[in-house]
C-alpha atoms as a PDB file:
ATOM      1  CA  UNK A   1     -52.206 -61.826  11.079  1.00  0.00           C
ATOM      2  CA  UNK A   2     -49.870 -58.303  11.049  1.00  0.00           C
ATOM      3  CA  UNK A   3     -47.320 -58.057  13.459  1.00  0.00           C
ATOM      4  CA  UNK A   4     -46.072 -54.576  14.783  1.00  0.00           C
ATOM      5  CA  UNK A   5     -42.405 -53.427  15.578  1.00  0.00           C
ATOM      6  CA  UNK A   6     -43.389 -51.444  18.185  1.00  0.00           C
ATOM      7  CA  UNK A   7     -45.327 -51.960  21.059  1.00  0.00           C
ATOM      8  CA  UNK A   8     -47.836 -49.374  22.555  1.00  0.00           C
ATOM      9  CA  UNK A   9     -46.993 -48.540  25.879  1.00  0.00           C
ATOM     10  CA  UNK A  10     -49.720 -46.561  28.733  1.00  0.00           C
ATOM     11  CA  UNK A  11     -48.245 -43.002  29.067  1.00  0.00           C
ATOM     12  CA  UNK A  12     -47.780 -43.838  32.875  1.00  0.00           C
ATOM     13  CA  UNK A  13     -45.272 -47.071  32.588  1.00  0.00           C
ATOM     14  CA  UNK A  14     -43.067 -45.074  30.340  1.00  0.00           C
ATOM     15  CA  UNK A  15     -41.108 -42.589  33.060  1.00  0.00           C
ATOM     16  CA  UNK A  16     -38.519 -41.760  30.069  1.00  0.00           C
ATOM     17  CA  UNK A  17     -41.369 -40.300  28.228  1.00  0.00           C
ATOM     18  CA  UNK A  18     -42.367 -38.250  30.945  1.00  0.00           C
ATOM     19  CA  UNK A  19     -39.145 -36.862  31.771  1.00  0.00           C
ATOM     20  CA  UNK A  20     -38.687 -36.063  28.218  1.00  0.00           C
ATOM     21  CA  UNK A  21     -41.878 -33.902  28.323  1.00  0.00           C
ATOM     22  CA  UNK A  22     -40.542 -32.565  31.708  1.00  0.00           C
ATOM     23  CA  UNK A  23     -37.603 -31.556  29.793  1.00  0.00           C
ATOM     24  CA  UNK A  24     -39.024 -30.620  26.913  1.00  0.00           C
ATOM     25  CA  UNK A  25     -41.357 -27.826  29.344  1.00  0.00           C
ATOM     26  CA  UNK A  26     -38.794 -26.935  31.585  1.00  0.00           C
ATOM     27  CA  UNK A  27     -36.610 -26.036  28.221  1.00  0.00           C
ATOM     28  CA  UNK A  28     -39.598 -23.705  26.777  1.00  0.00           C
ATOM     29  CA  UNK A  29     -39.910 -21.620  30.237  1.00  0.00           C
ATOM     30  CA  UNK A  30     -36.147 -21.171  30.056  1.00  0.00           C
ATOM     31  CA  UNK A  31     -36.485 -20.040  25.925  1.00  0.00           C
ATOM     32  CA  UNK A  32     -39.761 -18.190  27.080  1.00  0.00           C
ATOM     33  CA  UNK A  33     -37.532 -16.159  29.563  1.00  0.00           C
ATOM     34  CA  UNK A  34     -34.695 -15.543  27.471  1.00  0.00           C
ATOM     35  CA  UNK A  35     -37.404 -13.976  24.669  1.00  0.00           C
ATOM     36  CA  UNK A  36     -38.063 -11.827  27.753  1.00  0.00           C
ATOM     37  CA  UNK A  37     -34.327 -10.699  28.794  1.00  0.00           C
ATOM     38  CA  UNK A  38     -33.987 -10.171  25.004  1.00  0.00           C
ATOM     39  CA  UNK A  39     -36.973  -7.943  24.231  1.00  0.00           C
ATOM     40  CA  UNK A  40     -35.555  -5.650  27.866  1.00  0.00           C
ATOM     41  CA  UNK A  41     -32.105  -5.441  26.734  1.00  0.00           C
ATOM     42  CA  UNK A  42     -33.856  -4.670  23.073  1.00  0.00           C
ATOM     43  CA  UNK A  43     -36.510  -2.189  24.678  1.00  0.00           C
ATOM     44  CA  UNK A  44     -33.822  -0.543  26.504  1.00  0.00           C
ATOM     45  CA  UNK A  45     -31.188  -0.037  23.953  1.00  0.00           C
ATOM     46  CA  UNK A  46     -28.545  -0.974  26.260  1.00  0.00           C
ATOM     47  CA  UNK A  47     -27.528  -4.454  27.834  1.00  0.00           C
ATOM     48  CA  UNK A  48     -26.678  -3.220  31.823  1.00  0.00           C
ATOM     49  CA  UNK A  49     -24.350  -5.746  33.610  1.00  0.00           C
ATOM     50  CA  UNK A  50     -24.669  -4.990  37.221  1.00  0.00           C
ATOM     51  CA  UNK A  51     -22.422  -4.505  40.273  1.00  0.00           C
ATOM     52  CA  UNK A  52     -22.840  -4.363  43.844  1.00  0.00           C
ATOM     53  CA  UNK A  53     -21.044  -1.037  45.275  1.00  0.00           C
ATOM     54  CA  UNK A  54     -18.311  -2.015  47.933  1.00  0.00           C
ATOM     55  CA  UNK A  55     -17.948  -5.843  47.946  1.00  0.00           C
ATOM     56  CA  UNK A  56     -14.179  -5.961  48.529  1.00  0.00           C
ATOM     57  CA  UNK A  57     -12.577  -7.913  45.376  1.00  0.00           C
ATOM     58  CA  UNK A  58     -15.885  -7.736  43.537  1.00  0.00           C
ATOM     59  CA  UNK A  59     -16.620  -4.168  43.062  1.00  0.00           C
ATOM     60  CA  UNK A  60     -15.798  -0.967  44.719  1.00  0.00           C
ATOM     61  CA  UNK A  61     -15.198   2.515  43.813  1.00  0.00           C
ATOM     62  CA  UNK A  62     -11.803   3.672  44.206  1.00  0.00           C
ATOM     63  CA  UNK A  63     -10.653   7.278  45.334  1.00  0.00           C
ATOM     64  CA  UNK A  64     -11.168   8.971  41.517  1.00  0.00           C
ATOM     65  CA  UNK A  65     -14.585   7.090  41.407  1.00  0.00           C
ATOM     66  CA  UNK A  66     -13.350   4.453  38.826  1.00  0.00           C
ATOM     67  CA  UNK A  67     -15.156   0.940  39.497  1.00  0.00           C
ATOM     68  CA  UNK A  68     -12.909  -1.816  40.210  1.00  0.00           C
ATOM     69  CA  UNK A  69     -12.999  -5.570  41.221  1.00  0.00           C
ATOM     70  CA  UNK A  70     -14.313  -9.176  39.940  1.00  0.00           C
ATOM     71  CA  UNK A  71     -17.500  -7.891  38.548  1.00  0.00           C
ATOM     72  CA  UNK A  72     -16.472  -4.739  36.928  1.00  0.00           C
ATOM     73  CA  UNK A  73     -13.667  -7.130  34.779  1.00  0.00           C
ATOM     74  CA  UNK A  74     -15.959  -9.222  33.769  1.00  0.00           C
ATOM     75  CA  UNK A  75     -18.482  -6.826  32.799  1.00  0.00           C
ATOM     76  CA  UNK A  76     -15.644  -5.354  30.780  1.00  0.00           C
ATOM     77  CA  UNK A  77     -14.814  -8.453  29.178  1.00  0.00           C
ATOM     78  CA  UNK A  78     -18.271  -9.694  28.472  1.00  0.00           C
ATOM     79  CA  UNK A  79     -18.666  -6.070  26.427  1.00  0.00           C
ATOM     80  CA  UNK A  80     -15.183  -6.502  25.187  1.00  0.00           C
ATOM     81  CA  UNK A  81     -15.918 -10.380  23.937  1.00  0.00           C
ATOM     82  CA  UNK A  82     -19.704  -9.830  22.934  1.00  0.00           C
ATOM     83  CA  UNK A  83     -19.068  -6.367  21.256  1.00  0.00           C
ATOM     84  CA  UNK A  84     -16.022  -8.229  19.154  1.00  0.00           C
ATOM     85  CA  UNK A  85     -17.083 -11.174  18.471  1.00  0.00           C
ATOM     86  CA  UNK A  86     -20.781  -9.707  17.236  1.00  0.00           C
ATOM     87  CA  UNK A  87     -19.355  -7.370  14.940  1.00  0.00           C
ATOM     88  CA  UNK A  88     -16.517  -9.433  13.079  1.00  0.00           C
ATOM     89  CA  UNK A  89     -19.720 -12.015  13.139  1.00  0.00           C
ATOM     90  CA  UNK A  90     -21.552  -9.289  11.226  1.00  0.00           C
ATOM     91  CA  UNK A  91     -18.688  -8.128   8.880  1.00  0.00           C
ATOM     92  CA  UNK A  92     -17.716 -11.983   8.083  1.00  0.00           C
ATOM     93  CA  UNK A  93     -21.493 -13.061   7.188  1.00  0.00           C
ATOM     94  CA  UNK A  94     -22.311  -9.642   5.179  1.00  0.00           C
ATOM     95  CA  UNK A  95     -18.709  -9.674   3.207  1.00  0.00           C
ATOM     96  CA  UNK A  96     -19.046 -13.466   2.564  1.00  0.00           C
ATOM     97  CA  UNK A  97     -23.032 -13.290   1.621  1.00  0.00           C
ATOM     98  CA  UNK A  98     -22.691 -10.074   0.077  1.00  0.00           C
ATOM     99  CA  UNK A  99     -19.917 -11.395  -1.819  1.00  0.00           C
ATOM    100  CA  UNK A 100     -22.056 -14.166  -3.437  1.00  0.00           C
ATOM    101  CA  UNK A 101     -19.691 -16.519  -0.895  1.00  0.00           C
ATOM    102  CA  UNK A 102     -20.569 -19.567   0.668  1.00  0.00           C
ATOM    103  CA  UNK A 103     -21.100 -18.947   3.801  1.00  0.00           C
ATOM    104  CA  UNK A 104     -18.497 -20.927   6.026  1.00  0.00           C
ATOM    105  CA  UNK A 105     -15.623 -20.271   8.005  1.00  0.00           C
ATOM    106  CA  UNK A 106     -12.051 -21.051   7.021  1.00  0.00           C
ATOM    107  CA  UNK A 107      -9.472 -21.537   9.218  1.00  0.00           C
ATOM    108  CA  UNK A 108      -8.513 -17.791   8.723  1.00  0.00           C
ATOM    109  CA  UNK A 109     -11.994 -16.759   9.541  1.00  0.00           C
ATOM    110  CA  UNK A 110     -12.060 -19.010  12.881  1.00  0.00           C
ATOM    111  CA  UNK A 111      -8.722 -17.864  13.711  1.00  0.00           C
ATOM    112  CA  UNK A 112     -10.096 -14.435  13.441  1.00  0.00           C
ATOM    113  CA  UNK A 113     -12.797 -15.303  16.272  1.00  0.00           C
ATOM    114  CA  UNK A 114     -10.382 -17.448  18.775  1.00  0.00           C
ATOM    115  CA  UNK A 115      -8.410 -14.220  18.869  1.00  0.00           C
ATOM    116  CA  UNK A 116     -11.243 -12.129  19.473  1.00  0.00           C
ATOM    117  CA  UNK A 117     -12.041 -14.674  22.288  1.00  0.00           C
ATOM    118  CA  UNK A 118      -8.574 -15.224  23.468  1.00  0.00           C
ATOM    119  CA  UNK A 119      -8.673 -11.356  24.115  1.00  0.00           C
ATOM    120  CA  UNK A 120     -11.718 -11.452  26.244  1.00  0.00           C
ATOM    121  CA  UNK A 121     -10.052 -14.153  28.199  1.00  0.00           C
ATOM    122  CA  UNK A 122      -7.161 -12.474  28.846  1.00  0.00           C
ATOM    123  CA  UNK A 123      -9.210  -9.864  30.123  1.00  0.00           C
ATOM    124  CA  UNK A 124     -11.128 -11.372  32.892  1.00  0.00           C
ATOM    125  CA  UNK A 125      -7.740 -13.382  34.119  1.00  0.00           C
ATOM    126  CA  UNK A 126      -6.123  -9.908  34.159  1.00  0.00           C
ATOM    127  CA  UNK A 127      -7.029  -8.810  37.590  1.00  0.00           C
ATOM    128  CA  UNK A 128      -5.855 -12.431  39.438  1.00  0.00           C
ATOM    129  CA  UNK A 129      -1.912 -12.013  38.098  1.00  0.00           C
ATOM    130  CA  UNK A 130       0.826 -10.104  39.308  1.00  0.00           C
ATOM    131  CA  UNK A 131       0.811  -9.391  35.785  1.00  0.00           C
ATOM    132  CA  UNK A 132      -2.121  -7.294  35.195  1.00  0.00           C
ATOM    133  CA  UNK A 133      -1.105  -4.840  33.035  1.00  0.00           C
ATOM    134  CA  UNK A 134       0.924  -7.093  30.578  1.00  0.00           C
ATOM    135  CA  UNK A 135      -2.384  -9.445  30.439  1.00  0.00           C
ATOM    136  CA  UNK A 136      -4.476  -6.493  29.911  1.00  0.00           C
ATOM    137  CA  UNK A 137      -1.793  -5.454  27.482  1.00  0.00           C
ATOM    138  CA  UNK A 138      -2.094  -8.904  25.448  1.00  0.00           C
ATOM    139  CA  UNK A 139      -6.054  -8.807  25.695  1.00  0.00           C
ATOM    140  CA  UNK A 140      -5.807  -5.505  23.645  1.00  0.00           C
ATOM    141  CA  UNK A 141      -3.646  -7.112  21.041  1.00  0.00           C
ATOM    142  CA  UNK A 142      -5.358  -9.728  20.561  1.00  0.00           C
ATOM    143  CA  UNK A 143      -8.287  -8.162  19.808  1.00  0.00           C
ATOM    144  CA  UNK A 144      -7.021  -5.686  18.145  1.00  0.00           C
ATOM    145  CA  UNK A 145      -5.174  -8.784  16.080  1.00  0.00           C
ATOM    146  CA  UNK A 146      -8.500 -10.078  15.109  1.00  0.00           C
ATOM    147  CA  UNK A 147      -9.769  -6.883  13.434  1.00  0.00           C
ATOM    148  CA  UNK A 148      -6.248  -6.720  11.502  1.00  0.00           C
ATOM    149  CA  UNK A 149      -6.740 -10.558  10.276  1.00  0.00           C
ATOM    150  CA  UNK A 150     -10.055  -9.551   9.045  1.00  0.00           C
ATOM    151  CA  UNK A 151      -9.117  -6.434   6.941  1.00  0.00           C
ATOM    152  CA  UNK A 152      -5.946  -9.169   5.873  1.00  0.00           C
ATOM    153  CA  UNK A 153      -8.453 -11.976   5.162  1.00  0.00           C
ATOM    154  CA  UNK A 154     -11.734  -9.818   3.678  1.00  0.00           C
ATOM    155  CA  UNK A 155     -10.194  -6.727   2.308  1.00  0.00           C
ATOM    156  CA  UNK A 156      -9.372  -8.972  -1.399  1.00  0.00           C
ATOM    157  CA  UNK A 157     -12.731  -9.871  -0.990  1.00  0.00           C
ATOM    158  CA  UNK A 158     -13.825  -6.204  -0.569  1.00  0.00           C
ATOM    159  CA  UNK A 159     -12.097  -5.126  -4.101  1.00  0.00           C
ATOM    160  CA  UNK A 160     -12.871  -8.749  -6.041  1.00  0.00           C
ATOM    161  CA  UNK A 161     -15.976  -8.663  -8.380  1.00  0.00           C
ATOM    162  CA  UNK A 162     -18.732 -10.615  -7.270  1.00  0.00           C
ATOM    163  CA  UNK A 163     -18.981 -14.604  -7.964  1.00  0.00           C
END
C-alpha cells in the first residue's frame, strides 16, 4: 500500500483556492488595462495628466493664464520624477551594459536615483509651505544633483576601455 503527502481536495471545499484564482483574474484585468493605458500614452506620443479648470486649490488659471493648484504640482512633479528617473535609468543600464558591466547598482548609483526622487518630492510638498520657493528651489538642486553624480560616477566609465 502507497501513501500520499497530499490529500486531494473538491475544488468547492477549498475557498483559498478560489480566492487565489479570484486574485489571480482580477490581477490580469488590471495588467490587461494597463497594456491598454500603455499602448494610448504610446499611440499618442505624449502621456497627458489632466486638470479640472477652476477647482480652487486644485487647478485654476491665474490672471497671465499660467495653471496653478494641487493638480498642476503634481502633474509637474510626476513629469519632473518620471522624466528623471527614466532617463538616468536609461544612461545607468546603457553605460553599465555597454560597458561590459554587471549590471547592478552601487550605492553611488542608488544615491543618484533617491536624489532624483527626493527632487520630485520636494516638488509636490512645494505648494503646502510658506516656503514654496526655497522647496521648489531645493527640488531643482536635487535633481539637478543627480545628473552631476552621474557624469561624477559614469564619466570614468565613459573614457575606460571596455572589460
Amino acid at each position: 500500500m502507497v501513501a500520499h503527502d497530499r490529500a486531494v481536495r473538491h475544488p468547492a471545499a477549498d475557498p483559498l483556492g478560489r480566492a487565489d484564482r479570484a486574485l489571480a483574474g482580477a490581477a490580469g484585468a488590471v495588467v490587461a488595462a494597463q497594456a491598454q493605458t500603455l499602448k494610448a500614452v504610446k499611440d499618442r506620443g505624449a502621456l497627458v495628466c489632466g486638470v479640472s479648470e477652476g477647482l480652487l486649490g486644485f487647478s485654476a488659471k491665474d490672471a497671465k493664464g499660467e495653471w496653478s493648484g494641487f493638480d498642476v504640482d503634481f502633474c509637474r512633479a510626476l513629469g519632473v520624477g518620471a522624466v528623471g528617473t527614466m532617463t538616468l535609468g536609461v544612461m545607468t543600464r546603457a553605460t553599465l551594459g555597454h560597458s561590459g558591466r554587471a549590471l547592478a547598482a552601487g550605492a553611488g548609483t542608488s544615491a543618484i536615483y533617491a536624489l532624483v526622487t527626493i527632487g520630485a518630492a520636494l516638488r509636490v510638498l512645494a505648494p503646502f509651505t510658506a516656503q514654496a520657493l526655497i522647496l521648489t528651489s531645493l527640488a531643482g538642486a536635487a535633481w539637478s544633483a543627480a545628473f552631476l553624480l552621474f557624469a561624477i560616477l559614469y564619466a570614468p566609465i565613459f573614457f575606460a576601455n571596455k572589460k
